[in-house]
N, C-alpha and C. Protein backbone atom coordinates (compact mmCIF):
# COMPACT_ATOMS: atom_id res chain seq x y z
N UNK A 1 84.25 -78.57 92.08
CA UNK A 1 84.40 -78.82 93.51
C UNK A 1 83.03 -79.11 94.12
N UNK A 2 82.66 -80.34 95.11
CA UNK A 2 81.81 -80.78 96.00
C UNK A 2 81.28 -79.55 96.79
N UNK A 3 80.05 -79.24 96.89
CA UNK A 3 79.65 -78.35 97.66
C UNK A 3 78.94 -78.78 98.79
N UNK A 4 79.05 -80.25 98.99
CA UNK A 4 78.38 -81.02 100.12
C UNK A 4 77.37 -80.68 100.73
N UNK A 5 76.19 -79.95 99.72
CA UNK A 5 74.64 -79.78 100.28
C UNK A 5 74.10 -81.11 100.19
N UNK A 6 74.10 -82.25 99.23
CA UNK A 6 73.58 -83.36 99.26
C UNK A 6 73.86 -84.06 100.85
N UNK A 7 75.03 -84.03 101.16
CA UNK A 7 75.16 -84.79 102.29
C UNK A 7 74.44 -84.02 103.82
N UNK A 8 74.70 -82.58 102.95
CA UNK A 8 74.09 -81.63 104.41
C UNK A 8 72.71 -81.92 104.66
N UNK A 9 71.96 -82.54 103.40
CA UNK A 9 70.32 -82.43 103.62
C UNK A 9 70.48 -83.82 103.64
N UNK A 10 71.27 -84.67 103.92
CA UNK A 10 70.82 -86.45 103.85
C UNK A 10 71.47 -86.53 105.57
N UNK A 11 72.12 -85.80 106.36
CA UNK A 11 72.54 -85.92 107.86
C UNK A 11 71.71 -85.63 108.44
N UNK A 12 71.23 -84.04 107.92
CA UNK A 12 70.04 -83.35 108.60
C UNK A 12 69.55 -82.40 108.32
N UNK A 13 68.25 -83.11 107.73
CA UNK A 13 67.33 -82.71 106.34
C UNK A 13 66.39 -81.48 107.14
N UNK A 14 65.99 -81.08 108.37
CA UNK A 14 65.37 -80.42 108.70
C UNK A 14 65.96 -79.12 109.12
N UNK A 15 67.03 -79.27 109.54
CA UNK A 15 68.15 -77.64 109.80
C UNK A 15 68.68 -77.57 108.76
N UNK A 16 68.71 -78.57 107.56
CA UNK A 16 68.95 -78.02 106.12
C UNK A 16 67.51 -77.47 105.24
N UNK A 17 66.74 -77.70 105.67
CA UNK A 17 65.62 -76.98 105.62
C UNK A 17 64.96 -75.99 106.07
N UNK A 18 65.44 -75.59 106.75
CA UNK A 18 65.37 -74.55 107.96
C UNK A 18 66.41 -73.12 107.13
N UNK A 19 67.43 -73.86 106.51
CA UNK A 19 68.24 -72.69 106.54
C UNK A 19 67.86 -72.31 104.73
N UNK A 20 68.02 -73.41 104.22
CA UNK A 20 68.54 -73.37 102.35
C UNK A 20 67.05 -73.31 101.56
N UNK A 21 66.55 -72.31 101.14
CA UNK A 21 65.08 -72.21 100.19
C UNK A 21 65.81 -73.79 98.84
N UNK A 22 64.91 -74.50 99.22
CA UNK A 22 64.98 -75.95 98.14
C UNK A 22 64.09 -74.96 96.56
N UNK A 23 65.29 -75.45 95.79
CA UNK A 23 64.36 -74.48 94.25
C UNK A 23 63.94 -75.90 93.17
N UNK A 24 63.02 -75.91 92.97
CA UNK A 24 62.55 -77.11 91.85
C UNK A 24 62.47 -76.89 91.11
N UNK A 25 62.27 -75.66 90.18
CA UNK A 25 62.19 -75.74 89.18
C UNK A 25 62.56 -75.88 87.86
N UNK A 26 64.00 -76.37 87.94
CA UNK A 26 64.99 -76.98 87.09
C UNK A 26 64.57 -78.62 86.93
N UNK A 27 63.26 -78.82 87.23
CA UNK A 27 62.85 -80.15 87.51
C UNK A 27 61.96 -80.36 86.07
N UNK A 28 61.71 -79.60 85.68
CA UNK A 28 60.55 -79.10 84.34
C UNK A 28 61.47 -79.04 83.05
N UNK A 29 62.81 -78.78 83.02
CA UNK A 29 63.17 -78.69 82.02
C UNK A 29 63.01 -80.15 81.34
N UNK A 30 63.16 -80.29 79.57
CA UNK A 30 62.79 -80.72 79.32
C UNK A 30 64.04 -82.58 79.40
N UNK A 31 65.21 -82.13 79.58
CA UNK A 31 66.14 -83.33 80.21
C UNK A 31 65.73 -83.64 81.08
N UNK A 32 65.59 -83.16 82.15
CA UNK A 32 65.61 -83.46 83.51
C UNK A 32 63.45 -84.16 83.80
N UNK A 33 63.05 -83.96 83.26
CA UNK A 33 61.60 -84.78 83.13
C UNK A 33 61.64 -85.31 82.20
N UNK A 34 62.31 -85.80 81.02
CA UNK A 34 62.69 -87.18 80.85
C UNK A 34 63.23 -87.95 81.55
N UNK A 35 64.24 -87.74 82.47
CA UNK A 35 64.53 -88.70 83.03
C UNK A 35 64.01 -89.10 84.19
N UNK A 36 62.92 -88.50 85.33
CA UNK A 36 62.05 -88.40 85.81
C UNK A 36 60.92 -89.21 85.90
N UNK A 37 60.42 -89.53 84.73
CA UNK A 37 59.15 -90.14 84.31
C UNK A 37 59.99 -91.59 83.77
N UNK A 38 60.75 -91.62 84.01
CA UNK A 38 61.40 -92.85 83.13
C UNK A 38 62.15 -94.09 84.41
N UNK A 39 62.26 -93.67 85.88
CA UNK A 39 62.54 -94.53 86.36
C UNK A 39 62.08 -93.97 87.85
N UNK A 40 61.86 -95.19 88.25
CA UNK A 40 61.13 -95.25 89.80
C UNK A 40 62.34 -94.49 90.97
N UNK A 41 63.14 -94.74 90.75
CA UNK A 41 64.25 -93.77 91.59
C UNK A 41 65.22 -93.32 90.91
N UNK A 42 65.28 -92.18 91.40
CA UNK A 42 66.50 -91.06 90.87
C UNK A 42 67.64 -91.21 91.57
N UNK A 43 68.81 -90.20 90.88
CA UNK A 43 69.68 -89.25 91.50
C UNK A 43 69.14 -87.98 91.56
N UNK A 44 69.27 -87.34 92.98
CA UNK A 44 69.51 -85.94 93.11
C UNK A 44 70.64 -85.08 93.09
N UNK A 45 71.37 -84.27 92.75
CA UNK A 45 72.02 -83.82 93.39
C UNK A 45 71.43 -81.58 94.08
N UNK A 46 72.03 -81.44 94.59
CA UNK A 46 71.96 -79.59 94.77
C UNK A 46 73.37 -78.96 94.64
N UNK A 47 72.44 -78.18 93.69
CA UNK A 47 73.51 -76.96 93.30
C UNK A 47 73.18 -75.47 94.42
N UNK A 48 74.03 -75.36 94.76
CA UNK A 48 74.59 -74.04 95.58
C UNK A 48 74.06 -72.82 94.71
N UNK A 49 73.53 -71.85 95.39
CA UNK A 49 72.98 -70.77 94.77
C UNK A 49 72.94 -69.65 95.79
N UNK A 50 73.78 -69.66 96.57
CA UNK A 50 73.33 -67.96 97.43
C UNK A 50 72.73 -69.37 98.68
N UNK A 51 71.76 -69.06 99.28
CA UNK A 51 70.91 -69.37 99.78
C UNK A 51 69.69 -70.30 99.60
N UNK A 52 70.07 -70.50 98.28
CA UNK A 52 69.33 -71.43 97.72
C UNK A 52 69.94 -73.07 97.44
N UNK A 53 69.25 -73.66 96.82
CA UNK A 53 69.86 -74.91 96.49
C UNK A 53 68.94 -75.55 95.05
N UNK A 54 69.35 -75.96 93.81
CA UNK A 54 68.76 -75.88 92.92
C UNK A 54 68.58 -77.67 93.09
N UNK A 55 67.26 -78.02 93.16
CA UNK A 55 67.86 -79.30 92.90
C UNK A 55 67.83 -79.83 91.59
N UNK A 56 68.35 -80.87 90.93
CA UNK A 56 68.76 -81.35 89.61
C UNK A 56 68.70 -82.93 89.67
N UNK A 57 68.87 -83.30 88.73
CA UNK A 57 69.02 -84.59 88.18
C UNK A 57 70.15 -84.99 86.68
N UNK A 58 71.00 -85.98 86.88
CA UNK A 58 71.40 -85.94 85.77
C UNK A 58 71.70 -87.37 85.27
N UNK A 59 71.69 -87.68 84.42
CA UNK A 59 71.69 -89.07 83.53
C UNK A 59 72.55 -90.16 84.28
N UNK A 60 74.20 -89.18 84.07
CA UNK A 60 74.81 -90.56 84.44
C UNK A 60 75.38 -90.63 85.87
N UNK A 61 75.44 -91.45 86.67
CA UNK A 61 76.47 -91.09 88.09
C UNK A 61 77.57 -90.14 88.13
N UNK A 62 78.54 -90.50 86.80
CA UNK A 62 79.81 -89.66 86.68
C UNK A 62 79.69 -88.30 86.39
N UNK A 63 78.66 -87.98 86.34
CA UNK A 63 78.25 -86.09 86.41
C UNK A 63 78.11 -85.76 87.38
N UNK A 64 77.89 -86.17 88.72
CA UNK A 64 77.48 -85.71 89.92
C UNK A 64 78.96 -85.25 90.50
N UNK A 65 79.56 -84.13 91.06
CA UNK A 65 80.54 -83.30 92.09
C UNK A 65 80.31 -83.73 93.17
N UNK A 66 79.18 -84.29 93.77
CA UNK A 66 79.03 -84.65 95.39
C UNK A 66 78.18 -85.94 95.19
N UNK A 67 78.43 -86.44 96.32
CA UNK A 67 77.61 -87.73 96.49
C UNK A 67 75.89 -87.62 96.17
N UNK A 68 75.73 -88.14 95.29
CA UNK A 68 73.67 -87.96 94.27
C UNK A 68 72.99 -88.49 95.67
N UNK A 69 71.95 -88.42 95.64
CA UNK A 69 70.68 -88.53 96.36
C UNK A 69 69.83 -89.47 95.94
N UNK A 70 69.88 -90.45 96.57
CA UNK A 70 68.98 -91.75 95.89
C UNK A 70 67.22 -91.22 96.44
N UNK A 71 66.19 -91.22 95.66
CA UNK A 71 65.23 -90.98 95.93
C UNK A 71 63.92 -91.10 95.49
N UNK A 72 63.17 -90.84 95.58
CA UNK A 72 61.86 -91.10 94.42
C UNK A 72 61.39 -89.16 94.58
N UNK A 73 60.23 -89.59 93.14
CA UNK A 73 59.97 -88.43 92.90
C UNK A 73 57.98 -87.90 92.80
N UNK A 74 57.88 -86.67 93.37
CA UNK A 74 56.44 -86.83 93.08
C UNK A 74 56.01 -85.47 92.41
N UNK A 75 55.68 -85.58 91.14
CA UNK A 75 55.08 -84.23 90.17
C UNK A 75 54.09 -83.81 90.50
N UNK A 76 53.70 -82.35 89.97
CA UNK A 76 52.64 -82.02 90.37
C UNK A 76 51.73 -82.74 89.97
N UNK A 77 50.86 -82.86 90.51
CA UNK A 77 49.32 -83.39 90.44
C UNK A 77 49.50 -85.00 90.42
N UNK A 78 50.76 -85.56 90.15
CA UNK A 78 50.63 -86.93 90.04
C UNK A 78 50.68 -87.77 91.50
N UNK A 79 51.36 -88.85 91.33
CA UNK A 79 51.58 -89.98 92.26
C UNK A 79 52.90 -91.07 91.96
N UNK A 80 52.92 -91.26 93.59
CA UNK A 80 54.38 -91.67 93.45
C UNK A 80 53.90 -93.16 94.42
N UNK A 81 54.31 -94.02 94.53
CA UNK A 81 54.04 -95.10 95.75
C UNK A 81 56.27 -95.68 95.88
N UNK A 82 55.55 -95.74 97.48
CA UNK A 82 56.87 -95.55 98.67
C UNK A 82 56.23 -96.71 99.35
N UNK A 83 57.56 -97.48 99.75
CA UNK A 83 57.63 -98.33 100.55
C UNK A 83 57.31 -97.89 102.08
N UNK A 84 56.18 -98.99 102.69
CA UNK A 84 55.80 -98.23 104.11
C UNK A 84 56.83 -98.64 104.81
N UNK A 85 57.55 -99.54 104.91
CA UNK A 85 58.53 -100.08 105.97
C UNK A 85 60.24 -99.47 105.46
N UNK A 86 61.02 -99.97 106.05
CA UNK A 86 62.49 -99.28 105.85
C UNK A 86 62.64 -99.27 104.52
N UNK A 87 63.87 -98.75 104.00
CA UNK A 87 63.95 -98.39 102.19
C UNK A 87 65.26 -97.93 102.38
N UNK A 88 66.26 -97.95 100.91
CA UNK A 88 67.48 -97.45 100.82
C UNK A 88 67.28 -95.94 100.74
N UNK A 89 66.12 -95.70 100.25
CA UNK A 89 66.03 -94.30 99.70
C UNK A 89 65.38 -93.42 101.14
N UNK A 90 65.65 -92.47 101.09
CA UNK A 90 65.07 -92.06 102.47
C UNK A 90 63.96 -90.84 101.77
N UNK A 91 64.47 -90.15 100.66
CA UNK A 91 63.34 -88.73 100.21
C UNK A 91 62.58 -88.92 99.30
N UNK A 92 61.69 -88.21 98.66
CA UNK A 92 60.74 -88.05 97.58
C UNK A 92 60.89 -86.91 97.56
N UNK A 93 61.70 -86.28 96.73
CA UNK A 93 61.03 -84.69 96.54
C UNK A 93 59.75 -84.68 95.59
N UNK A 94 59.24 -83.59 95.96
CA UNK A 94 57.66 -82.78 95.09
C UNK A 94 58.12 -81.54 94.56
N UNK A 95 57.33 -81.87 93.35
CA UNK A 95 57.92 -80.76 92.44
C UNK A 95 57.29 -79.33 93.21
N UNK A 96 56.34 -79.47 93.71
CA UNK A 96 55.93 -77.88 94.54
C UNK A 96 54.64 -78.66 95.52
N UNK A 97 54.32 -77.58 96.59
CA UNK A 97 53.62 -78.22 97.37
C UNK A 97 52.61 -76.86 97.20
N UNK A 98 52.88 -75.53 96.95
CA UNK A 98 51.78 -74.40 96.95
C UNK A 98 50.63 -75.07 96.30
N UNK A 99 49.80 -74.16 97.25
CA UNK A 99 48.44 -74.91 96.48
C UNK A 99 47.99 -76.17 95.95
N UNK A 100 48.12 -77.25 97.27
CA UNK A 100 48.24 -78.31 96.52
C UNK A 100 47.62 -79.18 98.17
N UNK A 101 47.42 -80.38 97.89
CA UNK A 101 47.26 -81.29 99.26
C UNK A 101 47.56 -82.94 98.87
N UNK A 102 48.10 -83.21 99.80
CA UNK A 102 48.73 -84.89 99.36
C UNK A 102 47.00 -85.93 100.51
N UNK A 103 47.24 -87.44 99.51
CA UNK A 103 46.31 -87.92 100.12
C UNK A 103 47.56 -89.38 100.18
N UNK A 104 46.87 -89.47 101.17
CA UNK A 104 48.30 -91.34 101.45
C UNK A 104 46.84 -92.52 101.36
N UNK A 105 47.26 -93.42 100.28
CA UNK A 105 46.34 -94.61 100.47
C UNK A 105 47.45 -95.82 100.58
N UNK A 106 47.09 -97.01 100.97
CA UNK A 106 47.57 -98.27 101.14
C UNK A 106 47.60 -99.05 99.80
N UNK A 107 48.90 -99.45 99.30
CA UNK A 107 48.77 -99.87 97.78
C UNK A 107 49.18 -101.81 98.66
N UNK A 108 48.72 -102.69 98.95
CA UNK A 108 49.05 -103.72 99.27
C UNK A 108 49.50 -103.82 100.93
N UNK A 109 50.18 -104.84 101.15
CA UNK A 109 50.61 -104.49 102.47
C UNK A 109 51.60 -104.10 103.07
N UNK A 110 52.61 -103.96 101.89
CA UNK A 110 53.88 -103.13 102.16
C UNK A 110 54.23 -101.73 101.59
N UNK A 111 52.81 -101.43 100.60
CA UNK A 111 53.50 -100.00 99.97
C UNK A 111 52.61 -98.87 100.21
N UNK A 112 52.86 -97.77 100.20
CA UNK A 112 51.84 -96.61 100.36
C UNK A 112 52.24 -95.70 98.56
N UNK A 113 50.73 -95.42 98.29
CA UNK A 113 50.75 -94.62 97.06
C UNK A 113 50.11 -92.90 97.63
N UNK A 114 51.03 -92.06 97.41
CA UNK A 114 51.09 -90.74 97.15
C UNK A 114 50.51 -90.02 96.60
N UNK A 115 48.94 -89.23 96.45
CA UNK A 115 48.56 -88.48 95.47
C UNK A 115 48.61 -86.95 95.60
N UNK A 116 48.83 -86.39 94.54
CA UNK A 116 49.16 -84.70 94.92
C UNK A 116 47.88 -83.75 94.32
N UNK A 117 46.99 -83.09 94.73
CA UNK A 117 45.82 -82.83 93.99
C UNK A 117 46.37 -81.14 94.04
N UNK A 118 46.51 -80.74 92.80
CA UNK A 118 46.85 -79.41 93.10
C UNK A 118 45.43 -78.63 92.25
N UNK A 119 45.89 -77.31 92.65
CA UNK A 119 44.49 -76.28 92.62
C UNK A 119 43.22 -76.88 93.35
N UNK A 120 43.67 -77.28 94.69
CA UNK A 120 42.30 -77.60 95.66
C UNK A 120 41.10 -77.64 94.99
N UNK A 121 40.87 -78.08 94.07
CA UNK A 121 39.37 -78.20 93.48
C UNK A 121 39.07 -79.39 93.05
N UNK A 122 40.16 -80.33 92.23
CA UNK A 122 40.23 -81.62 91.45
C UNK A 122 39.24 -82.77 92.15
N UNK A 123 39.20 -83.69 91.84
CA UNK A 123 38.97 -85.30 92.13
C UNK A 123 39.56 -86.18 92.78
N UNK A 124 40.77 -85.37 93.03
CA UNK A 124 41.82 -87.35 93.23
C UNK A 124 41.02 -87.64 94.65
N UNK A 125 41.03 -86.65 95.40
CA UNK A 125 40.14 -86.67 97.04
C UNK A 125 38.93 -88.28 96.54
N UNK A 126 37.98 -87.95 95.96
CA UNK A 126 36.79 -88.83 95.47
C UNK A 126 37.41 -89.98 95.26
N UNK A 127 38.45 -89.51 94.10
CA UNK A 127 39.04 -91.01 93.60
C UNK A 127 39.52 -91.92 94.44
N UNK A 128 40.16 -91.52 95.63
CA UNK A 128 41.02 -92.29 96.53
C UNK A 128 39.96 -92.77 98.01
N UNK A 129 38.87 -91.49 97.71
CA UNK A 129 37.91 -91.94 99.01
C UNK A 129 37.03 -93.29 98.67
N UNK A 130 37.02 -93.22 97.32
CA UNK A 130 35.77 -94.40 97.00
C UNK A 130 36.65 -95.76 96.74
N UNK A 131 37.66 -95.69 97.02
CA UNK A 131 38.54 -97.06 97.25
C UNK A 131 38.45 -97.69 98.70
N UNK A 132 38.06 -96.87 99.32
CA UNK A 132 38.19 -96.70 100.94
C UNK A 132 39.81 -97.30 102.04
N UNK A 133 40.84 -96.98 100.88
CA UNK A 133 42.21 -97.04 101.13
C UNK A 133 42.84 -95.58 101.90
N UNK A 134 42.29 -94.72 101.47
CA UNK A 134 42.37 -93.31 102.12
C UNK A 134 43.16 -93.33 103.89
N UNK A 135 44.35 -92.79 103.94
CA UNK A 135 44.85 -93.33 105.05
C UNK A 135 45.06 -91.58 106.10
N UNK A 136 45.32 -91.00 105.21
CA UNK A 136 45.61 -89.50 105.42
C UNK A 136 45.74 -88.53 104.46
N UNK A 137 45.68 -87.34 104.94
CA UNK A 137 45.17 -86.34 104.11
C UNK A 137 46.42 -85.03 104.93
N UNK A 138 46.70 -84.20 103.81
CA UNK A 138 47.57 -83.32 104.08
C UNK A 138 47.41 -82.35 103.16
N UNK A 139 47.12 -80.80 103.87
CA UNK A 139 47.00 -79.38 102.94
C UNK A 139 48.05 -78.77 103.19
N UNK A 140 48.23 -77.98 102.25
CA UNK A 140 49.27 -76.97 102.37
C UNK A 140 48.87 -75.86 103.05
N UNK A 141 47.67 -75.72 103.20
CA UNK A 141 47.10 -74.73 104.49
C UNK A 141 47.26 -74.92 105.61
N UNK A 142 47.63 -76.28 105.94
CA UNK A 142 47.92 -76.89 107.56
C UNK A 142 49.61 -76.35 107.79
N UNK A 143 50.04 -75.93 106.98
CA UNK A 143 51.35 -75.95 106.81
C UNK A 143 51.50 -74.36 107.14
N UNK A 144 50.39 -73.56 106.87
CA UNK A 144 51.04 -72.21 106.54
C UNK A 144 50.87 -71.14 107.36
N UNK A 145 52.11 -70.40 107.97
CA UNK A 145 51.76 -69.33 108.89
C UNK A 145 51.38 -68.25 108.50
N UNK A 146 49.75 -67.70 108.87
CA UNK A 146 49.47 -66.77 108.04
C UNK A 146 49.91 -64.94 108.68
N UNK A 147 51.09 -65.09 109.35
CA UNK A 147 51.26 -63.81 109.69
C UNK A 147 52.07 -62.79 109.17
N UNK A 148 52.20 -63.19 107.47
CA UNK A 148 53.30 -62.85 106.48
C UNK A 148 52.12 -62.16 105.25
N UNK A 149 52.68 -60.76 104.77
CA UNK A 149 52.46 -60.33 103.96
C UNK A 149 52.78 -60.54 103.16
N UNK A 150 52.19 -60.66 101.79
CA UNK A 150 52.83 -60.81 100.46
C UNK A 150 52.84 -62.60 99.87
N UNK A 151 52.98 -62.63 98.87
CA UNK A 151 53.12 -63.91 98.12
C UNK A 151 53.43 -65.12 99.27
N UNK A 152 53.26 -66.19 99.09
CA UNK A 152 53.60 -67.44 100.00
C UNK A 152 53.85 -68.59 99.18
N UNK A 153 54.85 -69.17 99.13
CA UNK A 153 55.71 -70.32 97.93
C UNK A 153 55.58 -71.28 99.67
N UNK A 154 55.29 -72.46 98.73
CA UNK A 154 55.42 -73.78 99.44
C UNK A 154 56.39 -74.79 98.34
N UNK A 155 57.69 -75.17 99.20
CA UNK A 155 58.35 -76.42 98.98
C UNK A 155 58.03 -77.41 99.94
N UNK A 156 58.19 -78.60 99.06
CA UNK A 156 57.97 -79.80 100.26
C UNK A 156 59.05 -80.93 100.20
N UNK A 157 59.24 -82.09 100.56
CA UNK A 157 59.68 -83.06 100.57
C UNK A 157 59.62 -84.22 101.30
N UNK A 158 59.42 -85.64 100.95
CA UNK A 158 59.40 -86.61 102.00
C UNK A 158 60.14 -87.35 102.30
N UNK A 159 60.47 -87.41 103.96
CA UNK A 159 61.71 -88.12 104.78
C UNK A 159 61.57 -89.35 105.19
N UNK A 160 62.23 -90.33 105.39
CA UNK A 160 62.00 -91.76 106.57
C UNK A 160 63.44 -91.71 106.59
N UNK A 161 63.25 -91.84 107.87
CA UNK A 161 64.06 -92.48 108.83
C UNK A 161 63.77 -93.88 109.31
N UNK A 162 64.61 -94.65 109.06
CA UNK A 162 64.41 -95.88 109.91
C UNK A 162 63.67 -96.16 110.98
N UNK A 163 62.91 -97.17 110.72
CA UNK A 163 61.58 -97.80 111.83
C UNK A 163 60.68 -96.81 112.11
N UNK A 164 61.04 -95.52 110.90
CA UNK A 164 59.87 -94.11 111.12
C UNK A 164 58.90 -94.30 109.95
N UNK A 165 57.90 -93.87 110.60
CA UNK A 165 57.48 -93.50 109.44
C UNK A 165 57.55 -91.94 108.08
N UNK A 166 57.48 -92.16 107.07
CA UNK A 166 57.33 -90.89 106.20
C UNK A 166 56.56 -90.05 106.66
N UNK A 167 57.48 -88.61 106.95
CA UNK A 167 57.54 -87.54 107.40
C UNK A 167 57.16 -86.42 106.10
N UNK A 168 56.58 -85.36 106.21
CA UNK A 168 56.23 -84.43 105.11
C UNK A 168 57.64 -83.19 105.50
N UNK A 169 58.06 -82.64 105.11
CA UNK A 169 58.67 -81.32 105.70
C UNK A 169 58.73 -80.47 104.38
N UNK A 170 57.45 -79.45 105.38
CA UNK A 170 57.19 -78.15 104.44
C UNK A 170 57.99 -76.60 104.85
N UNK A 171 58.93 -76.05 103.99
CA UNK A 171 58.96 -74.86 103.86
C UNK A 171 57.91 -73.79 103.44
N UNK A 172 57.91 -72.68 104.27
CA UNK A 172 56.89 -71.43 104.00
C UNK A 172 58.16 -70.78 103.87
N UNK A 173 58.09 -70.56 102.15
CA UNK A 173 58.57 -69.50 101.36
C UNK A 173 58.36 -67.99 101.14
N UNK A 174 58.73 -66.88 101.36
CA UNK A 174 58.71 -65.55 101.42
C UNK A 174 59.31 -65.14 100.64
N UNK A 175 59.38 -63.71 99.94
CA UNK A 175 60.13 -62.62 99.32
C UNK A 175 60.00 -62.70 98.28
N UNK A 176 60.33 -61.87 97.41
CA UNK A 176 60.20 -61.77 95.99
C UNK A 176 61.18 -62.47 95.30
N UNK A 177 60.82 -62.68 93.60
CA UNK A 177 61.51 -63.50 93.07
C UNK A 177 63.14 -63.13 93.30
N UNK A 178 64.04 -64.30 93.62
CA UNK A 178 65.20 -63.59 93.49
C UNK A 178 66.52 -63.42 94.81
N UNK A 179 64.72 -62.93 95.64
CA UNK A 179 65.30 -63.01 97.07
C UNK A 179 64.34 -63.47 97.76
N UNK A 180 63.96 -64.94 97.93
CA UNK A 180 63.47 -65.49 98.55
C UNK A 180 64.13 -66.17 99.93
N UNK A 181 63.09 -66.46 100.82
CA UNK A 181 63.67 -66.74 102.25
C UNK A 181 62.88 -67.65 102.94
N UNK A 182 63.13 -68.74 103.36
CA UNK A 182 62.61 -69.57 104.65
C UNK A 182 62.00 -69.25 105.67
N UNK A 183 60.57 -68.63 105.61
CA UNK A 183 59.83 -68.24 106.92
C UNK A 183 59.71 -69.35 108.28
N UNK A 184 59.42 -70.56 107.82
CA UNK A 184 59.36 -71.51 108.83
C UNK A 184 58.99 -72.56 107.87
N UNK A 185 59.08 -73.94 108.77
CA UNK A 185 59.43 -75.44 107.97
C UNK A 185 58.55 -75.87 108.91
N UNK A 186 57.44 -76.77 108.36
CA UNK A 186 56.93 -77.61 109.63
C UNK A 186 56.99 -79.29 108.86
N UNK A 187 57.33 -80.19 110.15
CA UNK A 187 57.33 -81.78 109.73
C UNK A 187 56.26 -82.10 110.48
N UNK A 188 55.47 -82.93 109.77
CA UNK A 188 54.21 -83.50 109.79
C UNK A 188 54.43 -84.96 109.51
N UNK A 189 54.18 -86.11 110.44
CA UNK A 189 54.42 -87.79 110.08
C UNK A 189 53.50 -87.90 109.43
N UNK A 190 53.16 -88.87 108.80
CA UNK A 190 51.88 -88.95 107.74
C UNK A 190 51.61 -90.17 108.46
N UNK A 191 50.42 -90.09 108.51
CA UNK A 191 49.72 -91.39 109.34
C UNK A 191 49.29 -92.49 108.18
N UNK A 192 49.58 -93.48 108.61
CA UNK A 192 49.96 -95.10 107.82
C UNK A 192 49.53 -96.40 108.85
């Protein structure tokens, strides 16, 4: 049976964000990043979990229970390039956003390329500054309310809306493994 979270987060991705902790890490197994690395847009679908939502991927259309999620995808530390103007696909999920910061450069005149530099220490920053394509810059510290004790999990994902531009929307994750919870979500436009 359809559990119609796909459609709940493709109507309205931000009060579905608001409410449902997004879980990625079924993104690592070793099916589901084969098929990942193997084509420029996916299916998504989410699996129902309590409060959670697992997201997944699976090979063929005819496996999906609810309508799949057309989308692109961005791994840790890698890069993804997204069309700057309208697109069928509206998301990019990221495999995690903790500890991590995205940089937006200009790949031509219609596309933007995505880089994810995780453990704040790396290169890609240099790499993308000495192109002088560098369009914007985004931390996961800009994201985070620090008035929470204990561990802090960052999910992310990226939105467009028509004649919009790509939107970031970050969850600040709380609680221990198990029972985790949605502290607050902030959307950030990415400047282009």
């Amino acid at each position: 049976m359809a559990s119609h979270l796909n459609l709940l987060l493709s109507n309205s991705p931000l009060p579905f964000m608001e409410r449902t902790v997004l879980v990625t890490e079924g993104l690592n197994e070793p099916s589901m990043a084969r098929l990942l690395r193997t084509k420029t847009i996916n299916f998504f679908d989410l699996e129902p979990d309590g409060r959670k939502a697992n997201l997944r991927v699976f090979e063929g259309l005819h496996q999906y229970a609810d309508t799949p999620i057309g989308g692109y995808y961005l791994d840790a530390g890698g890069t993804v390039v997204l069309p700057a103007g309208n697109t069928s696909c509206q998301f990019c999920f990221l495999r995690t956003f903790s500890n991590s910061r995205l940089y937006v450069a200009r790949e031509g005149d219609s596309l933007l390329r995505i880089y994810q530099e995780q453990q704040l220490g790396g290169g890609s920053a240099s790499a993308v500054g000495h192109t002088g394509n560098m369009l914007d810059e985004v931390s996961w510290c800009e994201c985070l309310q620090r008035d929470v004790v204990g561990p802090v999990q960052a999910n992310a994902l990226l939105y467009k809306r028509q004649s919009e531009p790509w939107s970031l929307l970050v969850q600040q994750i709380v609680g221990v493994e198990g029972r985790e919870l949605v502290h607050r979500v902030v959307q950030r436009p990415l400047q282009y």
